[in-house]
C-alpha atoms as a PDB file:
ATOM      1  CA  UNK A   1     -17.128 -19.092   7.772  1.00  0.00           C
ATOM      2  CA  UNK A   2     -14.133 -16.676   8.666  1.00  0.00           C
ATOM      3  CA  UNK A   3     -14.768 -14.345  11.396  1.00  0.00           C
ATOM      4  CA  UNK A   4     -12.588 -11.339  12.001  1.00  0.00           C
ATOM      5  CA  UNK A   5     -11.955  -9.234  15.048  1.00  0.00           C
ATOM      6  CA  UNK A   6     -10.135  -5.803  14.428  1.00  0.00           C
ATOM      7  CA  UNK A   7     -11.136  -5.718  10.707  1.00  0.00           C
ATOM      8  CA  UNK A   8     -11.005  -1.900  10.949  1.00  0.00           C
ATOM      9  CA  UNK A   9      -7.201  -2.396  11.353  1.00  0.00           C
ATOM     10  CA  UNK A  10      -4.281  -3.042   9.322  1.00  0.00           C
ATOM     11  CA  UNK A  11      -3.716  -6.334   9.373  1.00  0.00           C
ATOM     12  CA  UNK A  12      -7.943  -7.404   9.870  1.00  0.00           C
ATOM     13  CA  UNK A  13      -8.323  -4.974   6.737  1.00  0.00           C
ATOM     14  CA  UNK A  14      -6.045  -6.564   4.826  1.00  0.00           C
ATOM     15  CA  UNK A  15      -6.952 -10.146   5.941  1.00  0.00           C
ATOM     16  CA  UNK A  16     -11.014  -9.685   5.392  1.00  0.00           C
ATOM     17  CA  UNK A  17      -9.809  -8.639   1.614  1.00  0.00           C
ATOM     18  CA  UNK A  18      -8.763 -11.759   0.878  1.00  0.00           C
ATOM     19  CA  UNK A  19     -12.613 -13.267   1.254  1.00  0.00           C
ATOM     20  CA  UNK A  20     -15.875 -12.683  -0.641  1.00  0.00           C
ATOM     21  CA  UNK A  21     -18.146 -10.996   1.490  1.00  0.00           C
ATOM     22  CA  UNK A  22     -20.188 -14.371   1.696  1.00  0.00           C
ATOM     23  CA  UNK A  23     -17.513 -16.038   3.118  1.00  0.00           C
ATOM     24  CA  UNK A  24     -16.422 -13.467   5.922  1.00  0.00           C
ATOM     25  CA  UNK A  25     -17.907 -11.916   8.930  1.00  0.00           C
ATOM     26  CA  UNK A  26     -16.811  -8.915  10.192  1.00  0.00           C
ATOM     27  CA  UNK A  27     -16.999  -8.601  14.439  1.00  0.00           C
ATOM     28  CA  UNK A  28     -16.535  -5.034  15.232  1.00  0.00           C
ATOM     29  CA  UNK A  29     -14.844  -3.999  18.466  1.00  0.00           C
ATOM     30  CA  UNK A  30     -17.972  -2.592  20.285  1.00  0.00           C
ATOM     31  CA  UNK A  31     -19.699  -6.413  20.548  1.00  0.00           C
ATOM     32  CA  UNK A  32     -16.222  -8.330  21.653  1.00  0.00           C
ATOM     33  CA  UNK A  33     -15.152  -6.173  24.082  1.00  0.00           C
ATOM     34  CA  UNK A  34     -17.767  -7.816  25.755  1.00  0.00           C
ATOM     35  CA  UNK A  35     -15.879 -10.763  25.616  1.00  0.00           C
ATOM     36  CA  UNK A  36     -13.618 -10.403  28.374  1.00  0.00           C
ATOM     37  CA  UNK A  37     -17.043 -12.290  29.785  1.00  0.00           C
ATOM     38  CA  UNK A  38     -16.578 -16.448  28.279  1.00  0.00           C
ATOM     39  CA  UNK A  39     -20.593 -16.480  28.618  1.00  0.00           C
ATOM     40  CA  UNK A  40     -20.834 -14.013  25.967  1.00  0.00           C
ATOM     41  CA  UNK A  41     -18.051 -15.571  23.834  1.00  0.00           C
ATOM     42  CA  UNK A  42     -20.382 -18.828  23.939  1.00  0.00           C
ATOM     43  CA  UNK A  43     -23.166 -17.295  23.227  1.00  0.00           C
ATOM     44  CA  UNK A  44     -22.034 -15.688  20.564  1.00  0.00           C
ATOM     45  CA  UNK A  45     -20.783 -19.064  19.058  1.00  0.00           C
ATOM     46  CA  UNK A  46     -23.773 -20.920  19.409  1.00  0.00           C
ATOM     47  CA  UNK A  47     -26.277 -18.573  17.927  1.00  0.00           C
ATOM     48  CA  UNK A  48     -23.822 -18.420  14.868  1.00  0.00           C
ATOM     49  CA  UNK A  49     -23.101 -22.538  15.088  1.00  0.00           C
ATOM     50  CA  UNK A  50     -19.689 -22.212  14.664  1.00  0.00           C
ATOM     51  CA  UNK A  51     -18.078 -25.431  14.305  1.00  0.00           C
ATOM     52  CA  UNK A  52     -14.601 -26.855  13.022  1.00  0.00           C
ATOM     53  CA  UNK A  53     -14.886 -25.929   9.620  1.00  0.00           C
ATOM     54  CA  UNK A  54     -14.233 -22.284  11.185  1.00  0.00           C
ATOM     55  CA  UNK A  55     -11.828 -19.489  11.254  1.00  0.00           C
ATOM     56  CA  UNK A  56     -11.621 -16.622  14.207  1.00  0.00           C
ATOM     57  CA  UNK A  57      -8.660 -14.111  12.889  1.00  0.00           C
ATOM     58  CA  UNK A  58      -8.151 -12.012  15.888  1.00  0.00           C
ATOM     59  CA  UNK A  59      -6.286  -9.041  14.323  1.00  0.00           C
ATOM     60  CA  UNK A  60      -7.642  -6.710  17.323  1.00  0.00           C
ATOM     61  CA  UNK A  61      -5.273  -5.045  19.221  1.00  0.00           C
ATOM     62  CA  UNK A  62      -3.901  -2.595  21.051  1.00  0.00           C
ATOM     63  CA  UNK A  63      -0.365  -0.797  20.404  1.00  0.00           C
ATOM     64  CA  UNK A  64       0.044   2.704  21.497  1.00  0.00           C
ATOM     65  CA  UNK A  65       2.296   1.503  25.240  1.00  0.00           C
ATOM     66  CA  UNK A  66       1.246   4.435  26.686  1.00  0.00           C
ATOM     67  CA  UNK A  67      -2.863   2.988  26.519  1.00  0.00           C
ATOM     68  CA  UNK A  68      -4.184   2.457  30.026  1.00  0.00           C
ATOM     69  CA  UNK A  69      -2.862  -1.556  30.818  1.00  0.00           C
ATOM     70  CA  UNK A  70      -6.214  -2.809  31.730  1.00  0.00           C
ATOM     71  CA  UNK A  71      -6.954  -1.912  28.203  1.00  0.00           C
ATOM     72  CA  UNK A  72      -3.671  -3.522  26.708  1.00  0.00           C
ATOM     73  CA  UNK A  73      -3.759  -6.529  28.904  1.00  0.00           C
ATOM     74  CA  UNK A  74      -7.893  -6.931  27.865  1.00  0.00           C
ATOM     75  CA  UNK A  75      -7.600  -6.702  24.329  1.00  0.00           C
ATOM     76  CA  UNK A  76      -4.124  -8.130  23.744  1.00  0.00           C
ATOM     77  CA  UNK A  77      -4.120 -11.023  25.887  1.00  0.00           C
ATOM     78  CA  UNK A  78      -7.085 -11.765  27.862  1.00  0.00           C
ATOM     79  CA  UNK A  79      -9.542 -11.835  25.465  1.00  0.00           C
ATOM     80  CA  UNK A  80      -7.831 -13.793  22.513  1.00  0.00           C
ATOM     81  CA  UNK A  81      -6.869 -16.111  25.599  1.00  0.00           C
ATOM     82  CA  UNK A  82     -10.572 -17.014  26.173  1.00  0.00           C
ATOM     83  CA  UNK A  83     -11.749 -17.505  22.388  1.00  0.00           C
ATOM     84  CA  UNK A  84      -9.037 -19.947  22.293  1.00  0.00           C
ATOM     85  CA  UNK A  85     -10.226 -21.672  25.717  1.00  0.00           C
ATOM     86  CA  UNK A  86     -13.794 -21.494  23.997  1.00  0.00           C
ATOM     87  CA  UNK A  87     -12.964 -22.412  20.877  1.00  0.00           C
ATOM     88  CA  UNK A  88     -11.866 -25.867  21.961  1.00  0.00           C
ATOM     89  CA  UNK A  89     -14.926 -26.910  22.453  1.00  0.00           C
ATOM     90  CA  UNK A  90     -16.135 -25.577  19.137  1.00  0.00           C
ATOM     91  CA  UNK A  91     -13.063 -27.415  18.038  1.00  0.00           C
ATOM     92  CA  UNK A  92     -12.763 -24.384  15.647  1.00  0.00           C
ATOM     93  CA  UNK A  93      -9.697 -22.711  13.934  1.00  0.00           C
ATOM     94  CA  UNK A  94      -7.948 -19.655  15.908  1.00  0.00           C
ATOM     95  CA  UNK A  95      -5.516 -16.951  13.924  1.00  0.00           C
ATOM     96  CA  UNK A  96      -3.524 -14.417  16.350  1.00  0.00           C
ATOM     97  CA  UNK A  97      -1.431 -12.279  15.641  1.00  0.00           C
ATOM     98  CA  UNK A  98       1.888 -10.595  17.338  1.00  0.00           C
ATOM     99  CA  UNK A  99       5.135  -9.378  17.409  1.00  0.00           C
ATOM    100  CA  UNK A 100       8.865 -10.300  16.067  1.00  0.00           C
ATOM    101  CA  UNK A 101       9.501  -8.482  19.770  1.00  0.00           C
ATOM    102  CA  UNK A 102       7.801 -11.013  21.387  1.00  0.00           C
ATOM    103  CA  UNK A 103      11.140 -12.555  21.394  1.00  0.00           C
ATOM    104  CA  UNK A 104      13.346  -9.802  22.382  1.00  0.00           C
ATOM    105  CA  UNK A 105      14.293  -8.241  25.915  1.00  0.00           C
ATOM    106  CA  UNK A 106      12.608  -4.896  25.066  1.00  0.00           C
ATOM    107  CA  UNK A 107       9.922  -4.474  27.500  1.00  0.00           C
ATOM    108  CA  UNK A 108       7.090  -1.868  27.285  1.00  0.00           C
ATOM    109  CA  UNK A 109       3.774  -2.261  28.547  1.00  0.00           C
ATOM    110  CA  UNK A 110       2.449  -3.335  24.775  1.00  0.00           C
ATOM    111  CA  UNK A 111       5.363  -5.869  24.503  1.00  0.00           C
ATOM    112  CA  UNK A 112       4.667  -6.824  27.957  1.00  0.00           C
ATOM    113  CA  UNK A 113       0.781  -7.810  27.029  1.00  0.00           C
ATOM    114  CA  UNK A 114       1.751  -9.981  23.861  1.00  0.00           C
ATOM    115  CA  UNK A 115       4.099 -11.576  25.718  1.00  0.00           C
ATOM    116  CA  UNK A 116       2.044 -12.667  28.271  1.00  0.00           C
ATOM    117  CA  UNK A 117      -0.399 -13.753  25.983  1.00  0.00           C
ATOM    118  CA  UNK A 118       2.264 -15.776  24.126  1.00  0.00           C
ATOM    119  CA  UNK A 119       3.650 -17.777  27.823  1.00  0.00           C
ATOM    120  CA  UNK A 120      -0.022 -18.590  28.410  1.00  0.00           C
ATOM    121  CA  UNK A 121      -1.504 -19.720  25.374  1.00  0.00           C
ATOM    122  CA  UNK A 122       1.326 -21.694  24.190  1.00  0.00           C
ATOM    123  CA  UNK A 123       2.138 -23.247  27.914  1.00  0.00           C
ATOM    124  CA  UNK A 124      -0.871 -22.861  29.892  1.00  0.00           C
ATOM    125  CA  UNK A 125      -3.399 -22.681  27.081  1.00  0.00           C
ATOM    126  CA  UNK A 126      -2.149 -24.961  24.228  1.00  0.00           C
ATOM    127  CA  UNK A 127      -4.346 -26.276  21.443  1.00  0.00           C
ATOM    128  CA  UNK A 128      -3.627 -27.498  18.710  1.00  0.00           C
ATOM    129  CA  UNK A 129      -5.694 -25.615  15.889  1.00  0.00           C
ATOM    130  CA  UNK A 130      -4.447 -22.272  17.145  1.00  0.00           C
ATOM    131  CA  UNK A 131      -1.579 -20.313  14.659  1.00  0.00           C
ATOM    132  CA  UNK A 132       0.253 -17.242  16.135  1.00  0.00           C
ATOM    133  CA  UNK A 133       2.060 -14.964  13.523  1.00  0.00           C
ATOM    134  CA  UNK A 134       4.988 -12.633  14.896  1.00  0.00           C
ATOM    135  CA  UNK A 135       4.980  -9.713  12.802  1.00  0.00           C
ATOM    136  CA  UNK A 136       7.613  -7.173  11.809  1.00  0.00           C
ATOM    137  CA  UNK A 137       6.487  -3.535  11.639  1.00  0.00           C
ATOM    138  CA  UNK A 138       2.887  -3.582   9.310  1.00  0.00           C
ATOM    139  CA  UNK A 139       2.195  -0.623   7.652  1.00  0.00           C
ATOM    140  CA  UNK A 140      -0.842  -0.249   4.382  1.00  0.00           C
ATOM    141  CA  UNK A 141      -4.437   0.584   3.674  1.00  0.00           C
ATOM    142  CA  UNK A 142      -4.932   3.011   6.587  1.00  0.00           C
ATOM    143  CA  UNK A 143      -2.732   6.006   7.360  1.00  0.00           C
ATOM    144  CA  UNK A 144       0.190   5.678  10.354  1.00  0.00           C
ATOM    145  CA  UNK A 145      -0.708   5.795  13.623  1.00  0.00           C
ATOM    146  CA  UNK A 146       1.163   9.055  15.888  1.00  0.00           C
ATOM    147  CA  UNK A 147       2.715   6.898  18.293  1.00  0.00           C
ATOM    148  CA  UNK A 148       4.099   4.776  15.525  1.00  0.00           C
ATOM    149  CA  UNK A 149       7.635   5.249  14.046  1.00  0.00           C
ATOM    150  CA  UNK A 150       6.192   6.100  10.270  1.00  0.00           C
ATOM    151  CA  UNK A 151       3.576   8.292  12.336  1.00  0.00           C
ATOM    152  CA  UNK A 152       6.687  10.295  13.726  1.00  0.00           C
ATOM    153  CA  UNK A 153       8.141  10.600  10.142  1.00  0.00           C
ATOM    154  CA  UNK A 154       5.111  11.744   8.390  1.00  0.00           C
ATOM    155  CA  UNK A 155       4.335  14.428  11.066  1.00  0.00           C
ATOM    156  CA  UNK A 156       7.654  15.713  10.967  1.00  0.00           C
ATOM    157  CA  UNK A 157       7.291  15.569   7.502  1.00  0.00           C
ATOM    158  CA  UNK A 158       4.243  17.560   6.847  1.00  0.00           C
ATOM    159  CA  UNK A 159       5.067  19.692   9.447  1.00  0.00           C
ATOM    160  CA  UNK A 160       7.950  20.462   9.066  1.00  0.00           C
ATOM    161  CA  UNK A 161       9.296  20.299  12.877  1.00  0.00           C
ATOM    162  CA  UNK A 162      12.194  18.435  14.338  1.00  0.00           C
ATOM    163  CA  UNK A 163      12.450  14.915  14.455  1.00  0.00           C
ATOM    164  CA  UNK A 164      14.817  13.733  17.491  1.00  0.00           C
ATOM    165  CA  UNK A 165      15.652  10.018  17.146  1.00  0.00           C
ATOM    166  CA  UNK A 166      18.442   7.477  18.852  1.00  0.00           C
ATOM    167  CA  UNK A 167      20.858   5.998  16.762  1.00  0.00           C
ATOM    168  CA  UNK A 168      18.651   3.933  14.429  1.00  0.00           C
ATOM    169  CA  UNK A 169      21.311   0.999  14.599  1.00  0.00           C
ATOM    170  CA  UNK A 170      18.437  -1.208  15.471  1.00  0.00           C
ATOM    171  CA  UNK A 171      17.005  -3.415  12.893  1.00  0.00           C
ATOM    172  CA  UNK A 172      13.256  -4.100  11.773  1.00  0.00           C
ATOM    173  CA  UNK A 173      11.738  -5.378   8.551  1.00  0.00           C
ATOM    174  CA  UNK A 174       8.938  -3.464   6.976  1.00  0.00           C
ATOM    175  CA  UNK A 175       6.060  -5.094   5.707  1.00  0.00           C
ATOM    176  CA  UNK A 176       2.895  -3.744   3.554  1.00  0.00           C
ATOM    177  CA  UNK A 177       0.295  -5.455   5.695  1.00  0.00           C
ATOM    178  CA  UNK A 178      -1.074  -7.191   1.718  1.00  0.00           C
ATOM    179  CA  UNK A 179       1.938  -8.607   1.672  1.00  0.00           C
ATOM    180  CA  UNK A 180       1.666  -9.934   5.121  1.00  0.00           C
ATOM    181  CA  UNK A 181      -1.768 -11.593   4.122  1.00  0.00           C
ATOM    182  CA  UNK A 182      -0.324 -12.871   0.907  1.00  0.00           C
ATOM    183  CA  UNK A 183       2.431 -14.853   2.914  1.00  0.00           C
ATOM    184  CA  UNK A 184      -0.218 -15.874   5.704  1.00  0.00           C
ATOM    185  CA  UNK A 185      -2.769 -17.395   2.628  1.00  0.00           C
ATOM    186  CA  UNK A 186       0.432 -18.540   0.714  1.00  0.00           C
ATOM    187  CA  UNK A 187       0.655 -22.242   2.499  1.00  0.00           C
ATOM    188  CA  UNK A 188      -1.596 -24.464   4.631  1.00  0.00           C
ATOM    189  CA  UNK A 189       0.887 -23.836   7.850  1.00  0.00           C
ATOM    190  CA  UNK A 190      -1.689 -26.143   9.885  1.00  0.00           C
ATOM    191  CA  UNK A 191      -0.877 -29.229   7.063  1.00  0.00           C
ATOM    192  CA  UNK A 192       2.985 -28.050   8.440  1.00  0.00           C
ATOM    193  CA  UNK A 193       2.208 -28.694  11.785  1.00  0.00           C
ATOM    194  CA  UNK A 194       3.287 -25.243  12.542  1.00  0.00           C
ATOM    195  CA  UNK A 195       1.927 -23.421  15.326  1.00  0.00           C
ATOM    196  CA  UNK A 196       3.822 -20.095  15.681  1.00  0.00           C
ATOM    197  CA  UNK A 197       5.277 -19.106  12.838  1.00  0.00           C
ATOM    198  CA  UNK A 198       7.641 -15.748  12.365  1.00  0.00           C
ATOM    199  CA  UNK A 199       7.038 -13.510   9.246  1.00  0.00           C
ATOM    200  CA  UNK A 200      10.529 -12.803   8.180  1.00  0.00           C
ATOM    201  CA  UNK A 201      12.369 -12.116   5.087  1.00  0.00           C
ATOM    202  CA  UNK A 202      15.460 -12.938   6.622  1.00  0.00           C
ATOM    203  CA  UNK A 203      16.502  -9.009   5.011  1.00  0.00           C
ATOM    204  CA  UNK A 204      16.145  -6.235   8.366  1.00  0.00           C
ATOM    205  CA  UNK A 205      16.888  -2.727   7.224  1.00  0.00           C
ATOM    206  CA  UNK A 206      18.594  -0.224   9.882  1.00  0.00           C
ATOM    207  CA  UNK A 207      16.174   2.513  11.131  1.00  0.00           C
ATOM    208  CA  UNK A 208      18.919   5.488  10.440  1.00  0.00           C
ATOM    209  CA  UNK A 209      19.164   3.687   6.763  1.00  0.00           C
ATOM    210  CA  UNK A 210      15.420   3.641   6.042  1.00  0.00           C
ATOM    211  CA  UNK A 211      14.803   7.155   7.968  1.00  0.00           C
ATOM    212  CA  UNK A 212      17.928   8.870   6.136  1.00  0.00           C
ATOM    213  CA  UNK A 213      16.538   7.677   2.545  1.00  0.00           C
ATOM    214  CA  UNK A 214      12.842   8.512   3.711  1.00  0.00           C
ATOM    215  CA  UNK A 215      13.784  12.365   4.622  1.00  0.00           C
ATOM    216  CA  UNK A 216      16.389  12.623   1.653  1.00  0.00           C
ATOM    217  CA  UNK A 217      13.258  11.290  -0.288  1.00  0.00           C
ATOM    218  CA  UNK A 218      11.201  14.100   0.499  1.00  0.00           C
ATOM    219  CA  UNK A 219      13.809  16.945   0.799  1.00  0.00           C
ATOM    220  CA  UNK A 220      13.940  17.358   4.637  1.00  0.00           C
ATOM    221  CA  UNK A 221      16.948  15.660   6.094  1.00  0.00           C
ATOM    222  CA  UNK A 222      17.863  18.532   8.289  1.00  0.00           C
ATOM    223  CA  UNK A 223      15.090  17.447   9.835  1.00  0.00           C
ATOM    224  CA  UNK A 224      16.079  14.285  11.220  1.00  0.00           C
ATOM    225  CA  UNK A 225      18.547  14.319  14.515  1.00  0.00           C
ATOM    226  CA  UNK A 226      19.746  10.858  14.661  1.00  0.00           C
ATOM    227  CA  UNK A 227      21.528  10.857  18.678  1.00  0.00           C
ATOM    228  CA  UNK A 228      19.427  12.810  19.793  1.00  0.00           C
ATOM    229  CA  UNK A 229      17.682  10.505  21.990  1.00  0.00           C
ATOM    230  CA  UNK A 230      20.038   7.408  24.082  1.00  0.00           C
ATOM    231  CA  UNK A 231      19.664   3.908  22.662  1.00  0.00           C
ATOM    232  CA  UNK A 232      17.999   1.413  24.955  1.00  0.00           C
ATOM    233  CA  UNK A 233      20.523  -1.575  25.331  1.00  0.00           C
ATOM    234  CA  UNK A 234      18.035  -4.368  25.026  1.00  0.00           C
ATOM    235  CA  UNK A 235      17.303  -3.017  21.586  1.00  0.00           C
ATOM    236  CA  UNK A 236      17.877  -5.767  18.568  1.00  0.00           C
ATOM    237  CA  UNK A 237      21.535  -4.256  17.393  1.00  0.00           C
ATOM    238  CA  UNK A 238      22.197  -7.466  15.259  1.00  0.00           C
ATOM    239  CA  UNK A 239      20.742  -9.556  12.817  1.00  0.00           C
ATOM    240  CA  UNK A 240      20.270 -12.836  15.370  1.00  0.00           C
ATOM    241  CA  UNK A 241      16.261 -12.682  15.409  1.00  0.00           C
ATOM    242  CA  UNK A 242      15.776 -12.072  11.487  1.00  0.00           C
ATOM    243  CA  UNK A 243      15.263 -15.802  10.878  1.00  0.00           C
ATOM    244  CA  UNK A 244      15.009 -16.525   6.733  1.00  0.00           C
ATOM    245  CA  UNK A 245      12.619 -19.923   7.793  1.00  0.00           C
ATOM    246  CA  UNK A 246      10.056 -19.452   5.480  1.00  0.00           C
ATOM    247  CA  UNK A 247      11.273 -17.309   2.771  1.00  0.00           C
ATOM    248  CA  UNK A 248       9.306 -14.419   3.278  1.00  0.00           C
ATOM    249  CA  UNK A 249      11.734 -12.017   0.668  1.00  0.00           C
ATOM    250  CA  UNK A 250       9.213 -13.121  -2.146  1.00  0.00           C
ATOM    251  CA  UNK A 251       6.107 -11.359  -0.893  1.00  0.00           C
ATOM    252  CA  UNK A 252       7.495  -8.720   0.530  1.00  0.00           C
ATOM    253  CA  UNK A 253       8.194  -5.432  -1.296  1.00  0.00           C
ATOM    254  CA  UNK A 254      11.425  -3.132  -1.178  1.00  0.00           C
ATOM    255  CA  UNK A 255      11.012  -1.755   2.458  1.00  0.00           C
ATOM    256  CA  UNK A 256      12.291   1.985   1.572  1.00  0.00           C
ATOM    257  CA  UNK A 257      10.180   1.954  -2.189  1.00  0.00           C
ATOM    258  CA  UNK A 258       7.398   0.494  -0.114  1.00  0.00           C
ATOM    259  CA  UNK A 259       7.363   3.214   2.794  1.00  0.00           C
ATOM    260  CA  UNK A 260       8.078   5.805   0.728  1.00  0.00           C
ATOM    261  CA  UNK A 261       5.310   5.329  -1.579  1.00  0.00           C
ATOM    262  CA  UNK A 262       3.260   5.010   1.507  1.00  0.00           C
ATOM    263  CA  UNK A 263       3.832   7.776   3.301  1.00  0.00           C
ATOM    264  CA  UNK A 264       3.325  10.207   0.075  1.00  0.00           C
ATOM    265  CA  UNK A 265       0.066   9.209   0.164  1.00  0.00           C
ATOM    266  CA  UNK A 266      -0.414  11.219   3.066  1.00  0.00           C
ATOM    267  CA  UNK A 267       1.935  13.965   2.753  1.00  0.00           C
END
């Protein structure tokens, strides 16, 4: 059985489509935030007799840096910390999922959280049937959240207000979170001995390039103030963490078609 936590989500959404409904169970937030308790964790594994054959995608998490840190810390590192202590002893399968900026010097109280949850589980915490995806920027299914980058774009957008930016020389890839589920399902990583693997298609797009084409797209460039706002030096100004390991350009679509087509949706 695959169990999902955070299927509400982009990336859980996206990952519970790829199952029947048979073969996926859906956890919803309300029973494990609970789990910051292990007695509930393995209670909730025995009554469902989860055993090796098993998969726990933990696509919960939390984003917004500005959420309250016992809340970040809880659901972003603490929690998928203890299913994977648990899940030892089930000897079961454990998904996480990150950030690319897990690797960077950018530090906000998000980054902060998944990279604490990184140090432990992969030094203090190892085991051996646990994967950890670093993600580029996800977007898909579900509209943008406001503290989000394409949530800035598509209020200013619709809106019609000001949209003060920095410099946009930083890169990012942008991924339709589909297309991250297509490259997750595309190989049997475990069969790899891989254990964190990066989602890249080796291709980063600028954020002035992608957010000039976006608001020439929809006819409001004097809307965007690229400056405006100073650059924070431990942003990613090169192309050094865009690693091409596994190929990722084939299942990922045109970044600028693929937000663009996106964020009419909502427009």
């Amino acid at each position: 059985m695959n169990y999902i936590l955070g299927a509400s989500g982009l990336i859980g959404s996206a990952i519970a489509a790829q199952f029947d409904s048979d073969k996926c169970k859906i956890i919803p937030r309300s029973k494990y935030e609970t789990w910051g308790d292990s007695d509930e964790i393995e209670f909730f594994l025995k009554f469902n007799s989860v055993s090796d054959a098993d998969t726990f995608f933990v696509c919960s998490g939390v984003t917004d840096p500005k959420c309250k840190p016992d809340k970040l810390t809880l659901i972003n590192s603490e929690i998928p910390l203890k299913i994977i202590s648990k899940m030892k002893v089930f000897e079961a399968n454990v998904v996480t999922f990150g950030s690319i900026l897990e690797n960077s010097k950018l530090e906000n109280p998000y980054i902060r959280s998944k990279k604490e949850f990184l140090k432990k589980a992969f030094e203090d915490n190892y085991y051996q049937k646990h994967l950890h995806f670093q993600l580029h920027t996800v977007y898909g299914l579900l509209p943008p959240k406001n503290h989000m980058l394409l949530g800035h774009f598509l209020e200013s957008i619709k809106q019609r207000t000001t949209l003060e930016m920095t410099s946009g020389r930083q890169y990012r890839e942008y991924w339709h979170s589909l297309d991250v589920a297509k490259f997750i399902f595309s190989r049997n990583w475990k069969n790899e001995n891989e254990s964190l693997i990066q989602v890249c298609s080796g291709q980063p797009i600028q954020i002035a390039c992608l957010a000039n084409l976006v608001f020439e797209h929809f006819s409001v460039v004097e809307l965007l103030k690229l400056g405006a706002i100073p650059d924070d030096p431990r942003e990613m100004y090169n192309k050094a963490m865009f690693l091409d390991s596994y190929h990722g350009r084939v299942f990922m679509r045109d970044p600028v078609e693929g937000v663009i087509d996106y964020l009419s949706k909502f427009v």
